[in-house]
Protein backbone atom coordinates (compact mmCIF):
# COMPACT_ATOMS: atom_id res chain seq x y z
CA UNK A 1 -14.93 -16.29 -12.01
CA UNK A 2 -11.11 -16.05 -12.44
CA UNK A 3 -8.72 -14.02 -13.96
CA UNK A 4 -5.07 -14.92 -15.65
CA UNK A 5 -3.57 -14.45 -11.86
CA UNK A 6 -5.49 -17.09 -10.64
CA UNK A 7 -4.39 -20.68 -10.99
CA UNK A 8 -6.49 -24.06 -10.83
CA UNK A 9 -5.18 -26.37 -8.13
CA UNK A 10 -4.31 -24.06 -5.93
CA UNK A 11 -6.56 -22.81 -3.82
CA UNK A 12 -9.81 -20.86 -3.56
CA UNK A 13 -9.32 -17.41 -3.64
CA UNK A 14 -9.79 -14.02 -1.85
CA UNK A 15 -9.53 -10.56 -3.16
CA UNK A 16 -7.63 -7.69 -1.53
CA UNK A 17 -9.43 -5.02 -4.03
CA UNK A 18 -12.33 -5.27 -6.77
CA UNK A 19 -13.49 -2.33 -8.66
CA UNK A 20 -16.46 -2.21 -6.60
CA UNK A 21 -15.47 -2.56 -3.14
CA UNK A 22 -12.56 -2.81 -0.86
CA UNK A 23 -12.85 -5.75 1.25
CA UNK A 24 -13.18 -5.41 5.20
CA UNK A 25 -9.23 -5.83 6.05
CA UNK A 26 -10.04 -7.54 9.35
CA UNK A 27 -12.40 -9.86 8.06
CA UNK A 28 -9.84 -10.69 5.34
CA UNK A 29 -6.83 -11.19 7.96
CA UNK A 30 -9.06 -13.40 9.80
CA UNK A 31 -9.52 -15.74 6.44
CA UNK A 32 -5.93 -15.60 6.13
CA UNK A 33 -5.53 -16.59 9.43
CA UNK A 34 -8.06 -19.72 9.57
CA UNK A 35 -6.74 -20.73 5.96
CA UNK A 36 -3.06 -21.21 7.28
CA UNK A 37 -3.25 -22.62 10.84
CA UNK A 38 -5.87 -24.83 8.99
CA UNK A 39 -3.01 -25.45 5.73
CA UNK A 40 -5.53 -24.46 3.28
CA UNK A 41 -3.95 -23.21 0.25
CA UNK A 42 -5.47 -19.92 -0.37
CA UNK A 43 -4.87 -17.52 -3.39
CA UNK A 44 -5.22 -13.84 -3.49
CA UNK A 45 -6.42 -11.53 -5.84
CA UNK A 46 -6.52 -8.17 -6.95
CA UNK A 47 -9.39 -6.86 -9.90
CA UNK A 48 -9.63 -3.54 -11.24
CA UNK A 49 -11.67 -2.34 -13.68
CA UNK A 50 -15.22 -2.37 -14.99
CA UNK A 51 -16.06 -5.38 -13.12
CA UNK A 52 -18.45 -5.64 -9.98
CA UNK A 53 -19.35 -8.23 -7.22
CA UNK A 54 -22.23 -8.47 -4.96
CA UNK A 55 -20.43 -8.29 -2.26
CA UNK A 56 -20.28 -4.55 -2.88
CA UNK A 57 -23.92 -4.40 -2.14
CA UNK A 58 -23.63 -6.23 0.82
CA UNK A 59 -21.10 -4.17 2.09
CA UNK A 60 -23.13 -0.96 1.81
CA UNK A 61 -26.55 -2.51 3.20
CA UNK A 62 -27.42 -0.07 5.98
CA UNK A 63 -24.57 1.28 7.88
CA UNK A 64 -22.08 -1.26 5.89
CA UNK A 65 -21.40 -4.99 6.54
CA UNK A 66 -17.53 -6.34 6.84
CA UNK A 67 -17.32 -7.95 3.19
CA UNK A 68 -15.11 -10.23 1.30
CA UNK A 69 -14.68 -11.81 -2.02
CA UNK A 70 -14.16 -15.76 -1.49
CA UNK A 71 -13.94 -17.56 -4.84
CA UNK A 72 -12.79 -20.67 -6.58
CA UNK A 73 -11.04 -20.39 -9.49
CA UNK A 74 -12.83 -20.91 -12.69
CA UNK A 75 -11.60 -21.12 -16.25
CA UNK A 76 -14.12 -20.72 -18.93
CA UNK A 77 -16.90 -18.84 -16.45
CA UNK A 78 -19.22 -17.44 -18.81
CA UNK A 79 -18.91 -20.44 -21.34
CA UNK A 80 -21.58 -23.54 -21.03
CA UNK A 81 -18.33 -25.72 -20.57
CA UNK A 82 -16.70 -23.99 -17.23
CA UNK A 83 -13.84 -25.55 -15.54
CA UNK A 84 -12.94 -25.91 -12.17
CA UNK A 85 -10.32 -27.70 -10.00
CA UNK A 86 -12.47 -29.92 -7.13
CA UNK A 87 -9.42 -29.63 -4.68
CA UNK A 88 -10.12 -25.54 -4.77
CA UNK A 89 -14.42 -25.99 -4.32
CA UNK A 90 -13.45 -28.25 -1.47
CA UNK A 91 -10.91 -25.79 0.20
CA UNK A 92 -13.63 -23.05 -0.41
CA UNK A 93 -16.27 -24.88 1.36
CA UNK A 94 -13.68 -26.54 4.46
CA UNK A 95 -12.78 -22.92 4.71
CA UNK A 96 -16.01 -21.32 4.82
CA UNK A 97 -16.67 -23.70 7.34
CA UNK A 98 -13.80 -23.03 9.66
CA UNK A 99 -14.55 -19.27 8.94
CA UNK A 100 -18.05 -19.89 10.24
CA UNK A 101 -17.55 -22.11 13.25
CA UNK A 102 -15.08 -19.22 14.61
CA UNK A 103 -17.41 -16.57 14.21
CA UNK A 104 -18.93 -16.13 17.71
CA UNK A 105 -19.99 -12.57 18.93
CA UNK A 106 -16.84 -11.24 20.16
CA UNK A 107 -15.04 -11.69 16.85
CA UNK A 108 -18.13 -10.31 15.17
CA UNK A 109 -17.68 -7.26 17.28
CA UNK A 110 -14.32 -6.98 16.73
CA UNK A 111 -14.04 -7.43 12.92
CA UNK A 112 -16.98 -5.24 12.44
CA UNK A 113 -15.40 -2.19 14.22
CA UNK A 114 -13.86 -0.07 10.86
């Protein structure tokens, strides 16, 4: 999914807002920090309106999980033909995977504190 703010080629993407949730600002600062000291490019974005993510339900399972929005920009998404650039799936996945290898209990605690 992508919208006209997005650009292939340069990144995956993260957004600050969506209609249906505000991302956990910690968790987000901490992907922006992994992304740069690891020089992946990584795009930002901002959605309002009628559109929804599941991350919103995952950030109000229970007492509320620390959510964010990590895409890769797509052009064409809910066509049979949708494009994407492999330089951005690859930066989504080497970031996820910095992301994840960080994530020990102490930053859990910390970016789950609101």
């Amino acid at each position: 999914r992508s919208s006209d703010l997005e650009r292939l080629g340069n990144g995956p993407s993260i957004f600050l807002f969506d209609s249906s949730m505000i991302p956990n600002r910690k968790l987000t600062e901490f992907f922006l920090r992994v992304a740069k000291e690891k020089q992946i490019p990584l795009q930002t974005e901002v959605l309002s309106g009628g559109y929804g993510e599941d991350g919103s339900e995952i950030q109000r399972y229970g007492s509320g999980r620390p959510s964010i929005l990590l895409t890769v920009p797509t052009r064409y998404t809910h066509a049979h033909t949708g494009v994407i650039d492999r330089q951005d799936f690859d930066g989504a996945v080497d970031l996820l995977m910095e992301v994840l290898a960080r994530l020990d209990a102490r930053t859990v605690e910390e970016i789950s504190r609101f």
